[in-house]
C-alpha atoms as a PDB file:
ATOM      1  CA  UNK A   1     167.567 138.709  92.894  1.00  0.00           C
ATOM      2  CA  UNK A   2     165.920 142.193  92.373  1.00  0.00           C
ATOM      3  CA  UNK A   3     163.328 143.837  93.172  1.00  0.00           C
ATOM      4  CA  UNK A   4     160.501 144.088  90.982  1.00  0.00           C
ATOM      5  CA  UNK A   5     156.809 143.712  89.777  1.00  0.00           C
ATOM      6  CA  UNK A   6     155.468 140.333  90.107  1.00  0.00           C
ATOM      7  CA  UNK A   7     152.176 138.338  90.095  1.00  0.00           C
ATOM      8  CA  UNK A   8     150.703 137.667  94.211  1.00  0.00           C
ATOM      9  CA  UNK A   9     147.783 134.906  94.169  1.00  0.00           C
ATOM     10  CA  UNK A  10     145.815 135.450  96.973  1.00  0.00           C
ATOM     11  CA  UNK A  11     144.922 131.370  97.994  1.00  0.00           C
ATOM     12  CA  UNK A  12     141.813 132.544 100.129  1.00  0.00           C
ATOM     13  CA  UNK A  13     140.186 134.045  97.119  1.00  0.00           C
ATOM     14  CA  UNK A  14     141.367 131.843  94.278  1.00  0.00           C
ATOM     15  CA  UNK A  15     138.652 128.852  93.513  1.00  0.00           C
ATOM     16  CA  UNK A  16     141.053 127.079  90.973  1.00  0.00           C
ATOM     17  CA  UNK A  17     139.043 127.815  88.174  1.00  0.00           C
ATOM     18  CA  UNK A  18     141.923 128.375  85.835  1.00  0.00           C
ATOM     19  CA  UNK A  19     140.592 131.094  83.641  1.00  0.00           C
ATOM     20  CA  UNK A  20     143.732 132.639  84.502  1.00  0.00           C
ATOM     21  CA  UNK A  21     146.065 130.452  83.250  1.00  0.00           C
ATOM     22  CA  UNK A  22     145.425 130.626  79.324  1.00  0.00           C
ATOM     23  CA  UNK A  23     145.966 134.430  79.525  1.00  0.00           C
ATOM     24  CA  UNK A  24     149.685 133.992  81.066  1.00  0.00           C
ATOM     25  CA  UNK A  25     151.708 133.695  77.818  1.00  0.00           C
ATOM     26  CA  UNK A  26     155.042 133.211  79.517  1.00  0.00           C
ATOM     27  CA  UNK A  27     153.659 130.126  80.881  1.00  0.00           C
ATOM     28  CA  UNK A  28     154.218 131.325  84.613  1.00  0.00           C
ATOM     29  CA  UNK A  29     150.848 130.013  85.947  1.00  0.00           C
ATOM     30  CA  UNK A  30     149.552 126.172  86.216  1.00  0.00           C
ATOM     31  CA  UNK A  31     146.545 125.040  88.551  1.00  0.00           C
ATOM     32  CA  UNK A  32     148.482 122.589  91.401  1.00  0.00           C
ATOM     33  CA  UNK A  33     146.363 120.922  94.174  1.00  0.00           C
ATOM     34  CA  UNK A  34     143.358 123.468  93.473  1.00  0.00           C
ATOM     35  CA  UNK A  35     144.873 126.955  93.182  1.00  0.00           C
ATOM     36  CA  UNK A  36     146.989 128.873  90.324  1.00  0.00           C
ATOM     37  CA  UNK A  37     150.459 128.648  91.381  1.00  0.00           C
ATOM     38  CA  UNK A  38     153.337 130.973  90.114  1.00  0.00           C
ATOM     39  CA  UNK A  39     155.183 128.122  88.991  1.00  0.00           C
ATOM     40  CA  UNK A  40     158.859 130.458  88.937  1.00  0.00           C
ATOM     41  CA  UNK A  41     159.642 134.241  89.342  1.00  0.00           C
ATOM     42  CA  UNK A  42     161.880 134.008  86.226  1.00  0.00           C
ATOM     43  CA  UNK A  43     158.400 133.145  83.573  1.00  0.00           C
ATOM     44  CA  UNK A  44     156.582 135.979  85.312  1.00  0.00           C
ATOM     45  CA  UNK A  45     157.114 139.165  83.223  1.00  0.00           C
ATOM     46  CA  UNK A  46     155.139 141.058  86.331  1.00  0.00           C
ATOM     47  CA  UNK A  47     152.712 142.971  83.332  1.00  0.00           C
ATOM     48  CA  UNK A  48     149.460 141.372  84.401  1.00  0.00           C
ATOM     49  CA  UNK A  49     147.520 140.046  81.913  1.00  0.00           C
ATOM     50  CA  UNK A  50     146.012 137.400  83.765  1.00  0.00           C
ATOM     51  CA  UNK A  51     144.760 139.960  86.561  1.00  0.00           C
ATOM     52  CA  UNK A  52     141.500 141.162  84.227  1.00  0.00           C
ATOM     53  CA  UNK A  53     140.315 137.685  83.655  1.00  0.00           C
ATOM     54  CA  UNK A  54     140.456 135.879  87.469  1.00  0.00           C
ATOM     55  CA  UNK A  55     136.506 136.293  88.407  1.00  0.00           C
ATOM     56  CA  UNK A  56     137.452 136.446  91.986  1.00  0.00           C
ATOM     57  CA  UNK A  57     140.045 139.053  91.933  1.00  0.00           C
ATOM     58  CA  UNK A  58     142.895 136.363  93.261  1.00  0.00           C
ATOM     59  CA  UNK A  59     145.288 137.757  91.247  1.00  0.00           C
ATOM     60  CA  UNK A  60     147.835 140.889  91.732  1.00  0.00           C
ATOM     61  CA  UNK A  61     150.512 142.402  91.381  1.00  0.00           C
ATOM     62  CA  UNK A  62     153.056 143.202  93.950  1.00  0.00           C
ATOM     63  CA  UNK A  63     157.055 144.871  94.330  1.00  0.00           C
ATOM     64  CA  UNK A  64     159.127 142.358  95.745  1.00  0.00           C
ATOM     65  CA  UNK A  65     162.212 140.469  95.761  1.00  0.00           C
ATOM     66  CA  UNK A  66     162.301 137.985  93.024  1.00  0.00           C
ATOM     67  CA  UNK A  67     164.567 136.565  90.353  1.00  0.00           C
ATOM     68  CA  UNK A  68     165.059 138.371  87.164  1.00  0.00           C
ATOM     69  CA  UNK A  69     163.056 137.532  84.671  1.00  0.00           C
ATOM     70  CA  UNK A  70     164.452 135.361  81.336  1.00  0.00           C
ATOM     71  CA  UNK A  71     163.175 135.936  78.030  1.00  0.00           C
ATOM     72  CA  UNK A  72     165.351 132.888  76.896  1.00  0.00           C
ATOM     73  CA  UNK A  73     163.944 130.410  79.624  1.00  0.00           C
ATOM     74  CA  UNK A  74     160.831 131.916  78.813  1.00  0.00           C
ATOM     75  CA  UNK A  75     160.840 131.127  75.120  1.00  0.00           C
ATOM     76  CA  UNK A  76     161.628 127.293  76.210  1.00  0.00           C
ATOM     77  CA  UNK A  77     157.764 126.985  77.295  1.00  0.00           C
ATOM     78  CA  UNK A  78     156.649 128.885  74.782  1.00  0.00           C
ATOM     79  CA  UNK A  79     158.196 127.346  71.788  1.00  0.00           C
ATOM     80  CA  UNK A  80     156.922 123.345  73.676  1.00  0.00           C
ATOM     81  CA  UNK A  81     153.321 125.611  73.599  1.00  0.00           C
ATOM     82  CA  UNK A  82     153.275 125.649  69.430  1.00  0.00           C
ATOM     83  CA  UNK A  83     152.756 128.287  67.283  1.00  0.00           C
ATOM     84  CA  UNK A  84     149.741 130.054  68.970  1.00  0.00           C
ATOM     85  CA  UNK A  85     150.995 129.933  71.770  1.00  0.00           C
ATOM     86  CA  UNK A  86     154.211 131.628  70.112  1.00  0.00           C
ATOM     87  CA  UNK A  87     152.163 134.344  68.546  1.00  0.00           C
ATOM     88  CA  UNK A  88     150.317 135.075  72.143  1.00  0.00           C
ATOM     89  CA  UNK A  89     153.196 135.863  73.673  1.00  0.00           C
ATOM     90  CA  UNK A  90     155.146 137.682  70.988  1.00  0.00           C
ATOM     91  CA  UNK A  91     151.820 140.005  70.630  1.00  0.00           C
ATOM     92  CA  UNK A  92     151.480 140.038  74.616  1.00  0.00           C
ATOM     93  CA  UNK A  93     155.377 141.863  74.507  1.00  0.00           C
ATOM     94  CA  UNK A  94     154.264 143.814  71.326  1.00  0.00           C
ATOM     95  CA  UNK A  95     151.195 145.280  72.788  1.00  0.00           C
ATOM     96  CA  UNK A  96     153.076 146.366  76.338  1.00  0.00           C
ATOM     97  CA  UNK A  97     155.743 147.541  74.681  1.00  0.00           C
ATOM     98  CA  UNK A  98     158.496 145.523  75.678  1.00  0.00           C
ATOM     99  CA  UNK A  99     160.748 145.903  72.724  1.00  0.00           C
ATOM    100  CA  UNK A 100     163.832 144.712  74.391  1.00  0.00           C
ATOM    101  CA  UNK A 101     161.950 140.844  75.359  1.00  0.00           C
ATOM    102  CA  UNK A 102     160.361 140.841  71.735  1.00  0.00           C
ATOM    103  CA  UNK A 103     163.600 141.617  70.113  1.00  0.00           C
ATOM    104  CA  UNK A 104     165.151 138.924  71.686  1.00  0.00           C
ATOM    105  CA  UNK A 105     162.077 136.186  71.431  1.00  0.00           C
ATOM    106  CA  UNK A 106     161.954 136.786  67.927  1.00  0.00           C
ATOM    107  CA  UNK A 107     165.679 136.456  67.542  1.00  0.00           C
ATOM    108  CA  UNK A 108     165.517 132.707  69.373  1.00  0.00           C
ATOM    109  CA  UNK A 109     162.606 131.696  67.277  1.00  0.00           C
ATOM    110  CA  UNK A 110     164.432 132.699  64.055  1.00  0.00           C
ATOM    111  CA  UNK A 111     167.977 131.365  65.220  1.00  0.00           C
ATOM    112  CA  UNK A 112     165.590 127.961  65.528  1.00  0.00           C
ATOM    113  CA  UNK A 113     163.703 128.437  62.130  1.00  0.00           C
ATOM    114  CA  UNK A 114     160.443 129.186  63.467  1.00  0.00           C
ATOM    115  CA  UNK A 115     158.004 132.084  62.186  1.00  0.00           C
ATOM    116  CA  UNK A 116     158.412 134.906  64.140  1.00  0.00           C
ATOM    117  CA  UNK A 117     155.844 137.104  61.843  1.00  0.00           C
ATOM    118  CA  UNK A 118     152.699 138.799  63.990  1.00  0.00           C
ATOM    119  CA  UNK A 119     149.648 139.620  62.620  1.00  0.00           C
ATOM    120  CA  UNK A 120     148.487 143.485  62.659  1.00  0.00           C
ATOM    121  CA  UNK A 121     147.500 144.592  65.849  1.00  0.00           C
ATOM    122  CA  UNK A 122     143.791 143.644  67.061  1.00  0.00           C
ATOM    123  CA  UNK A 123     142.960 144.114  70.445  1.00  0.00           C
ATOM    124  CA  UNK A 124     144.862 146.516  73.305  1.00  0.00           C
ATOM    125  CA  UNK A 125     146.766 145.478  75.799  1.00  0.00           C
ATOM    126  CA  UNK A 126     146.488 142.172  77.404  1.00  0.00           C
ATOM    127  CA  UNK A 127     143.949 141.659  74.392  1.00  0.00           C
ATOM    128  CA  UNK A 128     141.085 140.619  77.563  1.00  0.00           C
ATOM    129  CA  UNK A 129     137.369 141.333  76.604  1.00  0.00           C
ATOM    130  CA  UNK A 130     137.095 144.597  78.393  1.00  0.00           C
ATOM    131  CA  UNK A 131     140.483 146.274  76.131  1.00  0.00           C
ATOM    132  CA  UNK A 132     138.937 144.645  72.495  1.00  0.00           C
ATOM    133  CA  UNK A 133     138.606 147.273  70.056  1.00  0.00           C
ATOM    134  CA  UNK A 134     134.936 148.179  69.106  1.00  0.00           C
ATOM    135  CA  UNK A 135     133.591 150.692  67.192  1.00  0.00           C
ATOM    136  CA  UNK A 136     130.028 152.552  68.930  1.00  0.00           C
ATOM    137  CA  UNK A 137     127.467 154.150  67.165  1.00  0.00           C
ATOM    138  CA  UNK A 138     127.232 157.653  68.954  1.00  0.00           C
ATOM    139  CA  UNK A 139     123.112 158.362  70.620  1.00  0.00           C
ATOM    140  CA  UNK A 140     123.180 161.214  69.146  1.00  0.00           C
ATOM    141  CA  UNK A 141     124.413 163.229  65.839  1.00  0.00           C
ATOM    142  CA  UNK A 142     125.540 166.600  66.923  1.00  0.00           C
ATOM    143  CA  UNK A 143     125.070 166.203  70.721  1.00  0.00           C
ATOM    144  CA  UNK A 144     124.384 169.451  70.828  1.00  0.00           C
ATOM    145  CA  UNK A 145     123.488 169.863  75.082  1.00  0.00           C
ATOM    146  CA  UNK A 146     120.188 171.724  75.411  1.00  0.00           C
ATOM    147  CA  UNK A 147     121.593 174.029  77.584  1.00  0.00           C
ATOM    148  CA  UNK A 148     125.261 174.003  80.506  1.00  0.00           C
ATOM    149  CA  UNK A 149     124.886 171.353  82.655  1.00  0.00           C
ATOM    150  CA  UNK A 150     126.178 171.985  85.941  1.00  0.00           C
ATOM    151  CA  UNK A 151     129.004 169.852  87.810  1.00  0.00           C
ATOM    152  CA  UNK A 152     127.851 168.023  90.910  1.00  0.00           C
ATOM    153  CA  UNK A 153     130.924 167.797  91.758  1.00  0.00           C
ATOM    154  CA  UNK A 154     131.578 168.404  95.901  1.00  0.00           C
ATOM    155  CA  UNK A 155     134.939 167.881  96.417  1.00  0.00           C
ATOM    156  CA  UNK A 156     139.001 167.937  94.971  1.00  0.00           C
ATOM    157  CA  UNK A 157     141.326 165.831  94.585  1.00  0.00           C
ATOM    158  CA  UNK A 158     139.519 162.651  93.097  1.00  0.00           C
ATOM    159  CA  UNK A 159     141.819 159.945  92.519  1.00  0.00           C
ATOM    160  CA  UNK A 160     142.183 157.318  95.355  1.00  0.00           C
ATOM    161  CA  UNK A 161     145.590 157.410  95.434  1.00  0.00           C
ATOM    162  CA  UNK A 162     145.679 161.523  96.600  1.00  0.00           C
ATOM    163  CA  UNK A 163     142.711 161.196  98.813  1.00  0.00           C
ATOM    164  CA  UNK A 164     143.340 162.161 102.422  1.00  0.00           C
ATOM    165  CA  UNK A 165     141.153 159.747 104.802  1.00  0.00           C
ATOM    166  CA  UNK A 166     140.742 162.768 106.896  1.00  0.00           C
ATOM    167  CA  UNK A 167     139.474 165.386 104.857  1.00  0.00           C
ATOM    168  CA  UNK A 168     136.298 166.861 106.043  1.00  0.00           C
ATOM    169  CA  UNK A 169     134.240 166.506 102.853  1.00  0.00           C
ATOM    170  CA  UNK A 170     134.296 162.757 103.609  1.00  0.00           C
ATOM    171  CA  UNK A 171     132.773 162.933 107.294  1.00  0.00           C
ATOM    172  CA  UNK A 172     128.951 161.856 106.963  1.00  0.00           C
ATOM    173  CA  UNK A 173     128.924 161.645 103.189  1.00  0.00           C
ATOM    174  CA  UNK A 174     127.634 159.149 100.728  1.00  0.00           C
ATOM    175  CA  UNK A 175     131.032 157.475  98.620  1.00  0.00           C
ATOM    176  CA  UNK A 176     131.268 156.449  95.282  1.00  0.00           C
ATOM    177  CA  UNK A 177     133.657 154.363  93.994  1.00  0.00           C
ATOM    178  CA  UNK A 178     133.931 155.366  90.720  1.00  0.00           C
ATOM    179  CA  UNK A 179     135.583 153.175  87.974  1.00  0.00           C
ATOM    180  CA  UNK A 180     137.483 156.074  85.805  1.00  0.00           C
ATOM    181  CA  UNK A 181     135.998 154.942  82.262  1.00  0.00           C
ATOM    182  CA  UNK A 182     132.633 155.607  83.600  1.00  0.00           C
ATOM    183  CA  UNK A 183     133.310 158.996  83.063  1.00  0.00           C
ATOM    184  CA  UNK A 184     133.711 159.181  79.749  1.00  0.00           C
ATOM    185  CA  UNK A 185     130.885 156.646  78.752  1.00  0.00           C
ATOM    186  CA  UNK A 186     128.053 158.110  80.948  1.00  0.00           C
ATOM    187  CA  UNK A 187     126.598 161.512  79.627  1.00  0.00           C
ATOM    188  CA  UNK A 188     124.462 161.775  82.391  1.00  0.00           C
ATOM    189  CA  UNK A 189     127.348 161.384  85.176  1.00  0.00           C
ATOM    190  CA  UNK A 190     126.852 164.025  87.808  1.00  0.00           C
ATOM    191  CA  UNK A 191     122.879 163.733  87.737  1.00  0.00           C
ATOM    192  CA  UNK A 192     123.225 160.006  88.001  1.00  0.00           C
ATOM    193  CA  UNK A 193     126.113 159.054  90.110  1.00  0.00           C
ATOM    194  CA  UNK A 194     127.840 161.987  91.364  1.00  0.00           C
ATOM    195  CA  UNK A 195     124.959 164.131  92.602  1.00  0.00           C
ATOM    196  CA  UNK A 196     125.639 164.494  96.379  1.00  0.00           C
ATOM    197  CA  UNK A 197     128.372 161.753  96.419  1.00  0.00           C
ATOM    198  CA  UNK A 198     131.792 162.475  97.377  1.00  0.00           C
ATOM    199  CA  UNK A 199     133.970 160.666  94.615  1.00  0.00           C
ATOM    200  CA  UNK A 200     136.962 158.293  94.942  1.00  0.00           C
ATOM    201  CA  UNK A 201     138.165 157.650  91.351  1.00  0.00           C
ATOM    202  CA  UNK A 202     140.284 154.915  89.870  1.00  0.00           C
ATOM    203  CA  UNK A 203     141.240 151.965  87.372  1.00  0.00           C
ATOM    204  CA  UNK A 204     140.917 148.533  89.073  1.00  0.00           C
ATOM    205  CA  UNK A 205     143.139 146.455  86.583  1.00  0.00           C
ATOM    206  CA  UNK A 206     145.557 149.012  85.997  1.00  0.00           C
ATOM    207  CA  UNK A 207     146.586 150.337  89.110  1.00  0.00           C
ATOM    208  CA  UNK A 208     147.540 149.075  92.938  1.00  0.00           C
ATOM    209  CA  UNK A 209     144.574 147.052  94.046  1.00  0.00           C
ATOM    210  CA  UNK A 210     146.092 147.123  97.090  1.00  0.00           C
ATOM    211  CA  UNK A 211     146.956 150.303  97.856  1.00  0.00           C
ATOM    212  CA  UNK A 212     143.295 151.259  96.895  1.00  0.00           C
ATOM    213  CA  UNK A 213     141.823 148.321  99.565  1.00  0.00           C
ATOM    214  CA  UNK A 214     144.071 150.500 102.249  1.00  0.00           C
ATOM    215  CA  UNK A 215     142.936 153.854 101.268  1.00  0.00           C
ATOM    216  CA  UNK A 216     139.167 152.880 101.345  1.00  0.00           C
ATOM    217  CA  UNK A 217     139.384 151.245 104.322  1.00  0.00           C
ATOM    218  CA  UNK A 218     141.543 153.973 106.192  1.00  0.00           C
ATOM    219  CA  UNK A 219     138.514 156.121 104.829  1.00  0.00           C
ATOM    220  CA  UNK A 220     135.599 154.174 105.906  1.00  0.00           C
ATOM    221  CA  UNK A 221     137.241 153.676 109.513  1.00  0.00           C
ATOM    222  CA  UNK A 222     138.068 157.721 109.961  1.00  0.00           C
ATOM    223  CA  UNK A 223     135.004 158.971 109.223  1.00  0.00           C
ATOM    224  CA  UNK A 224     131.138 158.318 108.811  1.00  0.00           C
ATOM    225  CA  UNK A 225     130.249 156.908 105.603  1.00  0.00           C
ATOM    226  CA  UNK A 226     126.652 156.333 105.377  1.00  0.00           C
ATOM    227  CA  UNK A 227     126.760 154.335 101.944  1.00  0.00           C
ATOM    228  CA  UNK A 228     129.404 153.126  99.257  1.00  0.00           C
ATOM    229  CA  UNK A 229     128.135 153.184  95.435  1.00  0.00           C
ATOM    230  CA  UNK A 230     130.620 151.411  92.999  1.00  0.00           C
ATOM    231  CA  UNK A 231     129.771 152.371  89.806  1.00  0.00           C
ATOM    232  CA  UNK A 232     131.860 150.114  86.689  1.00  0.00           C
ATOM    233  CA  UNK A 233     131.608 149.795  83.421  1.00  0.00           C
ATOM    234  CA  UNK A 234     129.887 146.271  81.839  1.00  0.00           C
ATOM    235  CA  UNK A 235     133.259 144.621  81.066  1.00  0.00           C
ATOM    236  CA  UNK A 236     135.409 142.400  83.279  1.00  0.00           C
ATOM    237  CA  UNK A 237     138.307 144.156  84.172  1.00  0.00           C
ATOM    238  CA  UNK A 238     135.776 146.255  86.088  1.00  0.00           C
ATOM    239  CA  UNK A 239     134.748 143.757  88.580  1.00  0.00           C
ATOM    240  CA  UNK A 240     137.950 144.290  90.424  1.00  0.00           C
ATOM    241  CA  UNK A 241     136.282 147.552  91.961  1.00  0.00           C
ATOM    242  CA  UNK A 242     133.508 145.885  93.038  1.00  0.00           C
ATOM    243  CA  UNK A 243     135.750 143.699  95.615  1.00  0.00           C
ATOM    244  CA  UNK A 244     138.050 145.816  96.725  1.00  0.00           C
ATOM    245  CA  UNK A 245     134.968 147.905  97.833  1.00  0.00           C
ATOM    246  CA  UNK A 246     133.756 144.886  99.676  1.00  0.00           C
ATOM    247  CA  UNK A 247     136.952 144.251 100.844  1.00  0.00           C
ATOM    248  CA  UNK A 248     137.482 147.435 102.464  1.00  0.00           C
ATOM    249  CA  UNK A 249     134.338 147.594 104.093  1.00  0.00           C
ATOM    250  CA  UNK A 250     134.769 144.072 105.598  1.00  0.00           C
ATOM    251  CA  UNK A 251     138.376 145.769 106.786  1.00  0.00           C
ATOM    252  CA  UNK A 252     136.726 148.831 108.327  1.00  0.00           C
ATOM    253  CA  UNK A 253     134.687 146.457 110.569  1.00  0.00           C
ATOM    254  CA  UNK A 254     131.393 148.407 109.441  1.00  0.00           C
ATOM    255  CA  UNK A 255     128.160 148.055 108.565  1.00  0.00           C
ATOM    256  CA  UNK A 256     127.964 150.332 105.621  1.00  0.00           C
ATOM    257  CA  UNK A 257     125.318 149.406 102.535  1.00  0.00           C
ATOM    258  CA  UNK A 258     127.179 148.841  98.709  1.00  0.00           C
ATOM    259  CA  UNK A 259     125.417 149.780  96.120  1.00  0.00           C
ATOM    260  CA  UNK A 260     126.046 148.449  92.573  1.00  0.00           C
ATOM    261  CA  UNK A 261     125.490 150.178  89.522  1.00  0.00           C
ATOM    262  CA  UNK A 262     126.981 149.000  86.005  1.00  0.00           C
ATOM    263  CA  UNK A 263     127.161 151.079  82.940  1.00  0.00           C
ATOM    264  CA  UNK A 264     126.873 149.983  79.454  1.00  0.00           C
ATOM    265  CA  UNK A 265     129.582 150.981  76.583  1.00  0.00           C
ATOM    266  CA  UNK A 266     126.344 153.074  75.541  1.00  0.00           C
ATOM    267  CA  UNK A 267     126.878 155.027  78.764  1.00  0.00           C
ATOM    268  CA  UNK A 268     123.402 153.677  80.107  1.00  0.00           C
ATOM    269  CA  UNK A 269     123.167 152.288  83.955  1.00  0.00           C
ATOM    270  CA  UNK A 270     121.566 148.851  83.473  1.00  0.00           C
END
């Protein structure tokens, strides 16, 4: 047993749905009497490419004592799986770099005759809808501003994780909960959503969605918040903001109104 990065279901939330269980390519997750179970520590590679895909935000990650995880016991489910099942997980190690587990997997499959060969890459990590590769058409040529915008921006540090719930510029402010590829697909961010905000900033699928839950509620509990925007982007690895906003405001014990606002991969708030 060590102690390591592993996948937490949260029962409450999950409805059983089993989206989640086609994006596991070790095999780790199966739908038993109504909710995705982590069928053994040693299948879960703790990397998370279910998380993006579970609609209710069930699905975490979490440091803990667990057995080590086996490449070789892995490969046993994968192999019974067939060959696209053998490809998903062989690109799933490619694509988080986990040379040592591919290195091996491939070595099993060739010991046993069985093509180990992976197409070029396609998609990003986890290869869920919100990482696919597109190419955008830019709204503009030049995009040339007409003149300096100004920054609306009212306070520093950003990121949730070096927020202090006690700093004064959160004390009778509005919050928003702002998804960190907003930034770079909105042109119109601090006339739009920062403008007399304060601004907690993060990435809901690829950091602690549990640390952030604490900090936001610790936050909405120390001080007077008189609204909470989230602000995501249009794919669904977003969606995770959304409820750990709700979450933390259902901690706090307050009545504070959530706003919503989603942004295209145009940049435009629909």
């Amino acid at each position: 047993m060590a102690m390591r990065n592993i996948i937490k279901i949260d029962e409450d939330k999950c409805t059983g749905c089993g989206e989640c269980v086609p994006d596991c390519p070790e095999g780790a997750l199966q739908i038993i009497d109504g909710k995705a179970r982590l069928i053994s520590d040693i299948f879960c590679d703790g990397l998370g490419a279910c998380i993006g895909t579970c609609p209710e935000g069930a699905i975490s990650t979490e440091e803990r004592e667990a057995g080590e995880y086996s490449e070789a016991l892995t490969m046993e489910n994968i192999i019974r799986g067939g060959s696209n099942v053998i490809k998903a997980h062989l690109k799933h190690l490619r694509d988080h770099g986990q040379e040592k587990y591919l290195a091996e997997a491939v070595s099993i499959l060739e010991a046993r005759g069985i093509d180990a060969s992976l197409p070029e890459p396609e998609r990003l990590a986890c290869g869920c809808p919100g990482t696919m590769e597109q190419t955008l058409e830019p709204a503009c040529d030049s995009c040339t501003p007409a003149g300096e915008v100004p920054s609306a921006l009212r306070q520093w540090p950003i990121q949730i994780h070096l927020l202090n719930p006690d700093a004064a510029f959160f004390d009778n402010s509005h919050l928003l909960l702002l998804a960190d590829c907003v930034a770079a697909a909105n042109p119109n961010l601090h006339s739009q959503l920062i403008h007399g905000k304060t601004v907690a900033m993060g990435c809901p699928k690829l950091d602690d969605a549990d640390a952030y839950v604490e900090k936001l509620t610790a936050i909405l509990k120390r001080n007077r918040i008189k609204s909470v925007t989230v602000a995501t982007m249009e794919v669904p690895c977003c969606g995770g903001m959304v409820r750990i906003a709700e979450e933390a405001i259902k901690r706090s014990g307050k009545s504070v109104p959530l706003v919503k606002e989603t942004v295209s991969l145009q940049g435009r708030i629909q």
